[in-house]
Protein backbone atom coordinates (compact mmCIF):
# COMPACT_ATOMS: atom_id res chain seq x y z
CA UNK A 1 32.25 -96.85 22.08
CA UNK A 2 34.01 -96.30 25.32
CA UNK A 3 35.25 -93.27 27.06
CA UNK A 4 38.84 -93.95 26.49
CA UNK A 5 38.25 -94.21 22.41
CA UNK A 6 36.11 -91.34 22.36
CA UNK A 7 39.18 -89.13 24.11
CA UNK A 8 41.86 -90.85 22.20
CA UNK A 9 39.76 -89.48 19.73
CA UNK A 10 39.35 -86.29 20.23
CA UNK A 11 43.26 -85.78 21.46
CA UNK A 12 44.16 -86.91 17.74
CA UNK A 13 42.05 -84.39 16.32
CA UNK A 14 43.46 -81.63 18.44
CA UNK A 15 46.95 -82.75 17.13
CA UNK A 16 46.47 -83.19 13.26
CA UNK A 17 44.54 -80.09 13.23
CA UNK A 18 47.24 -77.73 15.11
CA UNK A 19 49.73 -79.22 12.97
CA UNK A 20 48.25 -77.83 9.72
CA UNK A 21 46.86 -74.55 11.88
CA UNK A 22 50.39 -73.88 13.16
CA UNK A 23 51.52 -74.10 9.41
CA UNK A 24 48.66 -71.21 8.74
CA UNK A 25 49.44 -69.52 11.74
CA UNK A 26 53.69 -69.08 10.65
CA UNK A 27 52.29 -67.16 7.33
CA UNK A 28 50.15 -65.04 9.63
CA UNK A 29 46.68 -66.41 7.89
CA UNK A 30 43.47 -65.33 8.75
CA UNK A 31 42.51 -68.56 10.23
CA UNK A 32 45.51 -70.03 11.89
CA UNK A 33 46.58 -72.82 14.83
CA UNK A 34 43.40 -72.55 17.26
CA UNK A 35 40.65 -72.04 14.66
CA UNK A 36 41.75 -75.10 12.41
CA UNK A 37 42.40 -77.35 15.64
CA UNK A 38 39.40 -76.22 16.67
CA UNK A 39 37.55 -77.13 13.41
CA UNK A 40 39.02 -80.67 13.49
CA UNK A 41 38.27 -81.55 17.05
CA UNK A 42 34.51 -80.33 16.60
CA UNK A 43 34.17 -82.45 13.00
CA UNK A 44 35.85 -85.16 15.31
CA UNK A 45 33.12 -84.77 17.69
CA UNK A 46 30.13 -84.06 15.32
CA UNK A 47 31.32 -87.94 14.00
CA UNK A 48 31.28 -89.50 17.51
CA UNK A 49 28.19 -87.99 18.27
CA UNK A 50 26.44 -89.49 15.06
CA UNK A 51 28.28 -93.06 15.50
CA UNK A 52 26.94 -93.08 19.28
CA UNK A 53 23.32 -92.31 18.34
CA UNK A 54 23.07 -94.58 15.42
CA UNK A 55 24.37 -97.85 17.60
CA UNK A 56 22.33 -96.35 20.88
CA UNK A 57 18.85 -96.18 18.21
CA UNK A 58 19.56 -98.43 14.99
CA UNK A 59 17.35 -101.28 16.30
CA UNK A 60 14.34 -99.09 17.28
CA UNK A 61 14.57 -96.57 14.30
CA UNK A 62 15.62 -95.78 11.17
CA UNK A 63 18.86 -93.83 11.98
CA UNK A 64 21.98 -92.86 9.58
CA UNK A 65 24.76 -92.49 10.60
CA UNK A 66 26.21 -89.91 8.38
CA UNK A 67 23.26 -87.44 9.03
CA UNK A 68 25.14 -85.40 11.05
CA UNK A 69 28.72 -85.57 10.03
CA UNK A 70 27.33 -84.71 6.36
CA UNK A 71 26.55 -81.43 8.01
CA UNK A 72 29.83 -80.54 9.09
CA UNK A 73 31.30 -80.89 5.20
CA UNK A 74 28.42 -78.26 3.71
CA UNK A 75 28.40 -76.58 7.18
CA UNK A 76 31.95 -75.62 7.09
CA UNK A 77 31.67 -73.58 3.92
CA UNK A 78 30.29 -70.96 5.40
CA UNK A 79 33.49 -70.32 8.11
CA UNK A 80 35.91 -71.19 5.04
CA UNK A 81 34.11 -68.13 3.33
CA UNK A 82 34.55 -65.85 5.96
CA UNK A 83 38.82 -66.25 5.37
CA UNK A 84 38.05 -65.22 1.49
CA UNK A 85 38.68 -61.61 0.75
CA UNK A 86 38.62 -60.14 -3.17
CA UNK A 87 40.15 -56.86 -2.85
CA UNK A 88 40.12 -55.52 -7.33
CA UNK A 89 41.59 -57.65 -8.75
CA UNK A 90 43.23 -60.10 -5.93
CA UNK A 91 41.23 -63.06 -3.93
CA UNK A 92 42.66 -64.13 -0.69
CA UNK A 93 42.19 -66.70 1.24
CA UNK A 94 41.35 -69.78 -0.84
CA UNK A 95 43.90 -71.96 0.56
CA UNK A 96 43.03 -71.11 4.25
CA UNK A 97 38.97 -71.49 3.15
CA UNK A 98 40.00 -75.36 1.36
CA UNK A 99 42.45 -75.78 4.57
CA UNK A 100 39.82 -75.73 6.57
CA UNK A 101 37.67 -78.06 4.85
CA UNK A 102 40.14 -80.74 4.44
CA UNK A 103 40.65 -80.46 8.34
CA UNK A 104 37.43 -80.75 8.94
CA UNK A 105 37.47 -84.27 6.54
CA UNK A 106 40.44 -85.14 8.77
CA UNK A 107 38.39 -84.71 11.87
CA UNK A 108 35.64 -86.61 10.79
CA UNK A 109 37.79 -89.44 9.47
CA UNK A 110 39.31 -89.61 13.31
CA UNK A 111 35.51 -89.54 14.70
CA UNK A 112 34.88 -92.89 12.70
CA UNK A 113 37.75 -94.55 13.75
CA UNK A 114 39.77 -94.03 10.29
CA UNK A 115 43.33 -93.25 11.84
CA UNK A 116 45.79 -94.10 9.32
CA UNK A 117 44.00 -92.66 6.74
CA UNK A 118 43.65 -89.30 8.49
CA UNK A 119 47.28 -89.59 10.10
CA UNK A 120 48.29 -89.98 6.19
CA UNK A 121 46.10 -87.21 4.77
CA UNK A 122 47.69 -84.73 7.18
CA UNK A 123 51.22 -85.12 6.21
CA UNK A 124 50.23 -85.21 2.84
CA UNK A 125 48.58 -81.44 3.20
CA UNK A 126 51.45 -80.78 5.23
CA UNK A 127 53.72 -81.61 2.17
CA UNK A 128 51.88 -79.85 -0.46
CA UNK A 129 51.49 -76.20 2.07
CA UNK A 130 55.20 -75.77 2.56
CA UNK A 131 56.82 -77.87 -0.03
CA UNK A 132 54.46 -77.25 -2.92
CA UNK A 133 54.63 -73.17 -2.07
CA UNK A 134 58.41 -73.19 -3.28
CA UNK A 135 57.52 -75.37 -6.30
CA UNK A 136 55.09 -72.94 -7.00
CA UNK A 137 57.55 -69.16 -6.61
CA UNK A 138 59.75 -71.32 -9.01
CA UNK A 139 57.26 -71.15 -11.47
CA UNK A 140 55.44 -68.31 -10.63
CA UNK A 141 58.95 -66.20 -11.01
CA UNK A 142 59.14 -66.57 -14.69
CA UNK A 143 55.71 -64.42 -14.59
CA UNK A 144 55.80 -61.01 -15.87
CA UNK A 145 53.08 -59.18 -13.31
CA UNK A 146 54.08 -59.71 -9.32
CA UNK A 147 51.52 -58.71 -6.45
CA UNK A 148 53.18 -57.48 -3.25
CA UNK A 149 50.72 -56.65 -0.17
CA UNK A 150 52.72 -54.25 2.26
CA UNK A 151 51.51 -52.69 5.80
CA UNK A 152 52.61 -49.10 6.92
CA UNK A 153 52.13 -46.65 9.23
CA UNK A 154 49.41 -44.28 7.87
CA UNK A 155 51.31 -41.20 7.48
CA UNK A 156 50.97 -38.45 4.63
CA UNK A 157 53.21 -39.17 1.45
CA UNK A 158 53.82 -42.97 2.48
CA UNK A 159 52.17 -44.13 -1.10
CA UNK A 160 54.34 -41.26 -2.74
CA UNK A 161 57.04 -42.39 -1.37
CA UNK A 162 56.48 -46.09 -1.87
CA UNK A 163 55.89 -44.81 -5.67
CA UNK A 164 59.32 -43.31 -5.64
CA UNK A 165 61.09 -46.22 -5.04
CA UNK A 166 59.31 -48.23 -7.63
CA UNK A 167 60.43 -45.67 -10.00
CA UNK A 168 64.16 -45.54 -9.15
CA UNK A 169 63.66 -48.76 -10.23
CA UNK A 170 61.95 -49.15 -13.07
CA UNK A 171 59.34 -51.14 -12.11
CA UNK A 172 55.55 -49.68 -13.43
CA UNK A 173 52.75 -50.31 -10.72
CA UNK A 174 49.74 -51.31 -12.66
CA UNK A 175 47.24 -51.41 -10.19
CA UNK A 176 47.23 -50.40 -6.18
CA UNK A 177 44.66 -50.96 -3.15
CA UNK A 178 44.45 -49.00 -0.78
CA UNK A 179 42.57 -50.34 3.09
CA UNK A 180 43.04 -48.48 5.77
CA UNK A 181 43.34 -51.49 8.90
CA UNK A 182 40.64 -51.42 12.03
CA UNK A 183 43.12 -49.31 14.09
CA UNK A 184 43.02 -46.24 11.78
CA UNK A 185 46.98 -45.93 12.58
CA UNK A 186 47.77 -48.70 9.60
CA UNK A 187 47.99 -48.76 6.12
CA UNK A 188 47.27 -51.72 3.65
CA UNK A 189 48.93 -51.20 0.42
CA UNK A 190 48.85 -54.14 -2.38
CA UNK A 191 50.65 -53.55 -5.50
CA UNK A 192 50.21 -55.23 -8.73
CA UNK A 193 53.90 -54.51 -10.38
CA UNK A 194 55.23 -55.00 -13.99
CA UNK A 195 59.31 -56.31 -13.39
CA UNK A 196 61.59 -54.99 -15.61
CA UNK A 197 64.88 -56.95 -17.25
CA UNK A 198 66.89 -58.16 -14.15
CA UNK A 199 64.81 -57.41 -11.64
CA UNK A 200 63.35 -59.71 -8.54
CA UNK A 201 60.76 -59.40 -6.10
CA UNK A 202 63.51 -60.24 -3.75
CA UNK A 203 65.27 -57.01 -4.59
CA UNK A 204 61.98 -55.13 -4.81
CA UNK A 205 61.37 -56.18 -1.05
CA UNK A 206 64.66 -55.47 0.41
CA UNK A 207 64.60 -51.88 -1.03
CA UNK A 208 60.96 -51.67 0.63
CA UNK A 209 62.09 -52.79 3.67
CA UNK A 210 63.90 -49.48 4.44
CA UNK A 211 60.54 -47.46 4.22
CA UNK A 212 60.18 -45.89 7.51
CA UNK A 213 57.12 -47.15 9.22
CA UNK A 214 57.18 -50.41 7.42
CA UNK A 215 54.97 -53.35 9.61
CA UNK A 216 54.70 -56.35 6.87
CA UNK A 217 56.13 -56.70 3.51
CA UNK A 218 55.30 -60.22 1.08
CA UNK A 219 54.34 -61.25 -1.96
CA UNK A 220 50.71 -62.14 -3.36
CA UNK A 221 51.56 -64.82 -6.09
């Protein structure tokens, strides 16, 4: 394996990996454009590295070369787990945490030379992140129960007054979190909400979006 492969390489995995990180990195996601190019490029490398040992050692010793590249695919549950969050009753994450183990497949598929496949895999997660998250509010909207995740200013009465506006209009909060963020100054609020007749998240949000000291409004599901 020359130099030239091994950077072409390596400069592929950079690329398919920022692609799908930049898609994380528009929703603000906990792991976003640097951590899953980063991810993909090192899987990329981890493959190389195994490839170049097994031809440099196959005829003296008894060498596999999927040893270490079958590392990276167990290895890499343990960063995916540090994007899951359950906060009650809501889990976060799980499409960052299986994000990042696909792109760490796609790296090592690039590492042993499998291009096409990987190019193809990467449009195809591409496709299902943005396209298949408007399929899914399509049928998610016919659900009863909505879960919005806003981020204030920590200031007294700013649940009471987020509760007020529920009220005016009609809409029953059946469960809220509470997490105060590392800078002290910032609320997390996440709202599990019961819709009444007529009545959209859409509207829900743009009635939110007047609460003064408002940072980040969206939904959950």
């Amino acid at each position: 394996m020359n130099i030239y492969e091994i950077i072409f390489k390596l400069t592929l995995a950079c690329v398919l990996g920022g692609l799908i990180g930049l898609e994380r990195e528009s929703l603000n996601r906990p792991a976003g454009f640097r951590t899953y190019t980063l991810v993909c490029v090192g899987s990329a490398l981890a493959m190389v590295v195994s490839l170049d040992m097994y031809y440099q050692f196959y005829k003296t010793v008894n060498a596999d070369p999927g040893r270490i590249a079958a590392q990276v695919v167990s290895g890499i549950g343990f960063l995916g787990a540090g994007t899951i969050m359950r906060e009650g009753a809501t889990v976060r994450g799980l499409t960052t945490a299986a994000g990042l183990w696909v792109v760490a497949c796609i790296g090592l598929a690039v590492g042993a030379g499998l291009y096409i496949p990987a190019i193809i895999a990467t449009i195809l997660i591409l496709f299902v992140l943005i396209y298949f998250a408007r399929l899914e509010q399509q049928f998610t909207g016919m659900r009863l129960y909505k879960g919005l995740v806003m981020v204030v200013e920590d200031e007294p009465g700013m649940v009471g007054i987020v509760g007020s506006i529920m009220g005016d209009l009609g809409v029953s909060i059946k469960n809220i979190n509470l997490n105060r963020l590392e800078n002290e100054k910032e609320l997390e609020i996440e709202l599990l909400v019961e819709l009444p007749p007529n009545t959209s998240v859409d509207k829900i949000i743009e009635e939110l979006t007047h609460v003064r000291g408002l940072k980040y409004i969206d939904r959950l599901n």
